[in-house]
Protein backbone atom coordinates (compact mmCIF):
# COMPACT_ATOMS: atom_id res chain seq x y z
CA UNK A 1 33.60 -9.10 -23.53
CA UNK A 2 34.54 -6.10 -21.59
CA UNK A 3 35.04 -2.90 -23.71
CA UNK A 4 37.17 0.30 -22.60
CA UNK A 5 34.76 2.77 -20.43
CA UNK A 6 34.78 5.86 -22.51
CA UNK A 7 32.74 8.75 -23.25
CA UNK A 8 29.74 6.91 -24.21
CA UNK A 9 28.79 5.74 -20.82
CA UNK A 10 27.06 7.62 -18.66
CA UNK A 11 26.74 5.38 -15.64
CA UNK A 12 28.60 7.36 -13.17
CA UNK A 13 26.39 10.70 -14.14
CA UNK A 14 23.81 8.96 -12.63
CA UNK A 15 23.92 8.47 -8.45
CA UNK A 16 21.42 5.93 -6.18
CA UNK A 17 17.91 7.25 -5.91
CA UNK A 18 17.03 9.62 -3.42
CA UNK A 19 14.11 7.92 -1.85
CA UNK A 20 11.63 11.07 -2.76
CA UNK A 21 8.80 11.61 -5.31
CA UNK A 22 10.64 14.04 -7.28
CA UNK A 23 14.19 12.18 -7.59
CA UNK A 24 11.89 9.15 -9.08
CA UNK A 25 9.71 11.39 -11.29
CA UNK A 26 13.21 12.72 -12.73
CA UNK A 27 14.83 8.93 -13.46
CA UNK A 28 11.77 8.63 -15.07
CA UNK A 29 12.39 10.68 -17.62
CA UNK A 30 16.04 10.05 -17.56
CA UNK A 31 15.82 6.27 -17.77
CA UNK A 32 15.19 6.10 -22.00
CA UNK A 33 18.49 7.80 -21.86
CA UNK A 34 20.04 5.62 -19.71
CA UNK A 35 19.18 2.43 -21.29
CA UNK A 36 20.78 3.35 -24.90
CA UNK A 37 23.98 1.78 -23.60
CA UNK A 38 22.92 -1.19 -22.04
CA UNK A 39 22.22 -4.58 -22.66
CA UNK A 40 18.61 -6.70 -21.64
CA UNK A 41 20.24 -9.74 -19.35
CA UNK A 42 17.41 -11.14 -17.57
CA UNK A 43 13.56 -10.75 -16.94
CA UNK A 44 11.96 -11.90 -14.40
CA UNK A 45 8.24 -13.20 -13.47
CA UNK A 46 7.87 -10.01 -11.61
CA UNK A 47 8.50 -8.10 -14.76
CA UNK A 48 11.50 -6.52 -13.92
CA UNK A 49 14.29 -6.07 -16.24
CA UNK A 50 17.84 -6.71 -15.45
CA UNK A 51 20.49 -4.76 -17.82
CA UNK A 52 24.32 -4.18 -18.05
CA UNK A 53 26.41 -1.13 -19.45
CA UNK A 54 28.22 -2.41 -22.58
CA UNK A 55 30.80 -0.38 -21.32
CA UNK A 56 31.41 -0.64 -18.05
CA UNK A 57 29.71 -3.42 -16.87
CA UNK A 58 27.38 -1.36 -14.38
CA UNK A 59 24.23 -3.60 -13.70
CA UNK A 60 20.90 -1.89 -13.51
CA UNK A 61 17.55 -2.72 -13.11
CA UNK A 62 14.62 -1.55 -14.70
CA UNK A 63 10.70 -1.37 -12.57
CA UNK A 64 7.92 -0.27 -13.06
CA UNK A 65 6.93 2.90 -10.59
CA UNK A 66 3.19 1.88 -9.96
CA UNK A 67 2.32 4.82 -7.90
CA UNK A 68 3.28 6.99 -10.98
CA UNK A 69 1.17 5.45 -13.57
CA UNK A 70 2.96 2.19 -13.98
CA UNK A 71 5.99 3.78 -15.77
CA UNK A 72 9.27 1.93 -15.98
CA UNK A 73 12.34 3.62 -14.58
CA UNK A 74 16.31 2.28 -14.08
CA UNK A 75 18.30 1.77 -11.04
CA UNK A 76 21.82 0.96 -10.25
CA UNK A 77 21.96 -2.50 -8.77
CA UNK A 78 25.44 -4.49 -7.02
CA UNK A 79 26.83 -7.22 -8.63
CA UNK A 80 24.76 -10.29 -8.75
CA UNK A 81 24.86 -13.43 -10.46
CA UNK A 82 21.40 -14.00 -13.00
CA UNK A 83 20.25 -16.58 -11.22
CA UNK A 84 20.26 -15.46 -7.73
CA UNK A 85 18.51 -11.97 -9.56
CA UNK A 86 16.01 -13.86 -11.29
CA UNK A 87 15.08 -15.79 -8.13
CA UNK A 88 14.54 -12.66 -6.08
CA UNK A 89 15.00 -9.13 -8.39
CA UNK A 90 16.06 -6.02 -6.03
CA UNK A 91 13.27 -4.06 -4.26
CA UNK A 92 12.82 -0.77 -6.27
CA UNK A 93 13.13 2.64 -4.76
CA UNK A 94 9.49 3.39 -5.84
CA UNK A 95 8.54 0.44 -3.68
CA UNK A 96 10.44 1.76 -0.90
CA UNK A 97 9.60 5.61 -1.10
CA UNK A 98 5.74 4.83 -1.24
CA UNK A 99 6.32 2.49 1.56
CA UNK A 100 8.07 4.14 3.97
CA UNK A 101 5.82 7.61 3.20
CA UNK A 102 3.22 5.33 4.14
CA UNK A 103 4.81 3.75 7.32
CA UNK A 104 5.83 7.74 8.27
CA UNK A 105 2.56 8.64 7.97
CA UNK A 106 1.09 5.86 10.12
CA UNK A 107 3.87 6.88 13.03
CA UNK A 108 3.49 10.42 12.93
CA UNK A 109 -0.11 10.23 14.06
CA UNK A 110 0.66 6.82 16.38
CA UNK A 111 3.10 6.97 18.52
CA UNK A 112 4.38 3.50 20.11
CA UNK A 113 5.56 4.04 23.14
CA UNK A 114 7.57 1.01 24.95
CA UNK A 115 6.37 0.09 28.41
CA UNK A 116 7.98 -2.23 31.00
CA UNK A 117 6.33 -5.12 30.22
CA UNK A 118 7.75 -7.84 28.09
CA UNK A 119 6.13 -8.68 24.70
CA UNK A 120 3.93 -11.37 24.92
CA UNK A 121 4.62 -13.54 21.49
CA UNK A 122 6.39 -16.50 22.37
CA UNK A 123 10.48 -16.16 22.34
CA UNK A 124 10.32 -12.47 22.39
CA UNK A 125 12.43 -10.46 24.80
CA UNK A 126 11.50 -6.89 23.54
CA UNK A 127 9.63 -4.61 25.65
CA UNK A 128 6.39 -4.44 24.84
CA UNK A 129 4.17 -1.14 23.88
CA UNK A 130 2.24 0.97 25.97
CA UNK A 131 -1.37 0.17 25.63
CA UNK A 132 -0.63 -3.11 24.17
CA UNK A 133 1.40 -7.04 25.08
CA UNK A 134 2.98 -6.65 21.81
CA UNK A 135 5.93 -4.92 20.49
CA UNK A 136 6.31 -2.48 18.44
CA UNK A 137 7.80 -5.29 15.15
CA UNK A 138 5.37 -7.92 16.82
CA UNK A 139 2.55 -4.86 16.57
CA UNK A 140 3.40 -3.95 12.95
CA UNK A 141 3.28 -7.48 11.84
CA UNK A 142 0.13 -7.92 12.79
CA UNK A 143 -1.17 -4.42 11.23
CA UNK A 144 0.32 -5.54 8.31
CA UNK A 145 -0.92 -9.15 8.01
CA UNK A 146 -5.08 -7.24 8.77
CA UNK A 147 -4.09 -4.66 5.71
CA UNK A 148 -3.83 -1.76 8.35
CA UNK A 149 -0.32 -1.25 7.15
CA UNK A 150 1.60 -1.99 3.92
CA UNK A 151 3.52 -4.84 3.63
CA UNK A 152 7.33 -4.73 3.54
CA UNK A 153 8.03 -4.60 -0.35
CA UNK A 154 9.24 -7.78 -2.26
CA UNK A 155 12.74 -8.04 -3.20
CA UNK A 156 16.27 -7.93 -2.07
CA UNK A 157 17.54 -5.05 0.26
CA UNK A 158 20.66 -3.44 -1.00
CA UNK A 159 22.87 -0.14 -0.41
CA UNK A 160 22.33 2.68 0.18
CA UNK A 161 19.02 1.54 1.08
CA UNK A 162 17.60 -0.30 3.99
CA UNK A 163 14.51 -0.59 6.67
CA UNK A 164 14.50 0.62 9.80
């Protein structure tokens, strides 16, 4: 049943994460607020929580933040029917923030370089780095897959966020 949005929702006071330590840290805090309105949906094996807005019909979904002490925080999520969310929950901003900082970090003291050689993995067109047959996704895959680099994080991709 939907009800009439009125002045006990509070959906639209809160905007998409900021991918940042301090815009996470503050949902946080915000996100016992947050959930007053809303109604448990879903869980899934992952342990995240998916919730709707009794009022408005906002879906959100609630993570834990491991990188801040395992604390569980809210996010606004699209529209998505339970199964397809249970099958594969959103990634969480956490995820992404602590991922990317480390990806940033890794690039800002390596820089890959393209050369004028083609990458050397089979059906691959991309110029490959210097220094290296591979390029620069073909590179990172491999980093990943020896634990050099951080995996991508699990879990749909949705806007305003993406990977470059």
């Amino acid at each position: 049943m939907i009800r009439q949005l009125n002045k006990s929702c509070t959906c639209k006071e809160y905007s998409d994460l900021e991918l940042s330590r301090d815009v996470i840290s503050k949902r946080i805090k915000e996100s016992k607020k947050i959930k007053k309105h809303l109604e448990i949906k879903s869980k899934s094996d992952k342990g995240h929580h998916l919730y709707q807005c009794e009022f408005c019909n906002q879906l959100w979904q609630l993570s834990s933040a491991w990188n801040w002490g395992g604390k569980d925080y809210l996010f606004k999520i699209p529209k998505i029917n339970i199964e397809k969310w249970n099958e594969n929950p959103f990634v969480s901003p956490a995820d992404m923030t602590i991922f990317t900082a480390s990806m940033n970090l890794y690039f800002e003291r390596h820089k890959l370089i393209e050369s004028e050689n083609i990458c050397r993995r089979e059906n691959c067109e991309r110029k490959a780095i210097l220094k290296d047959v591979l390029c620069k996704k073909h590179f990172i895959e491999n980093l990943q897959k020896i634990g050099n680099l951080p995996k991508y994080p699990e879990g749909k991709i949705f806007e305003p966020y993406t990977f470059e």
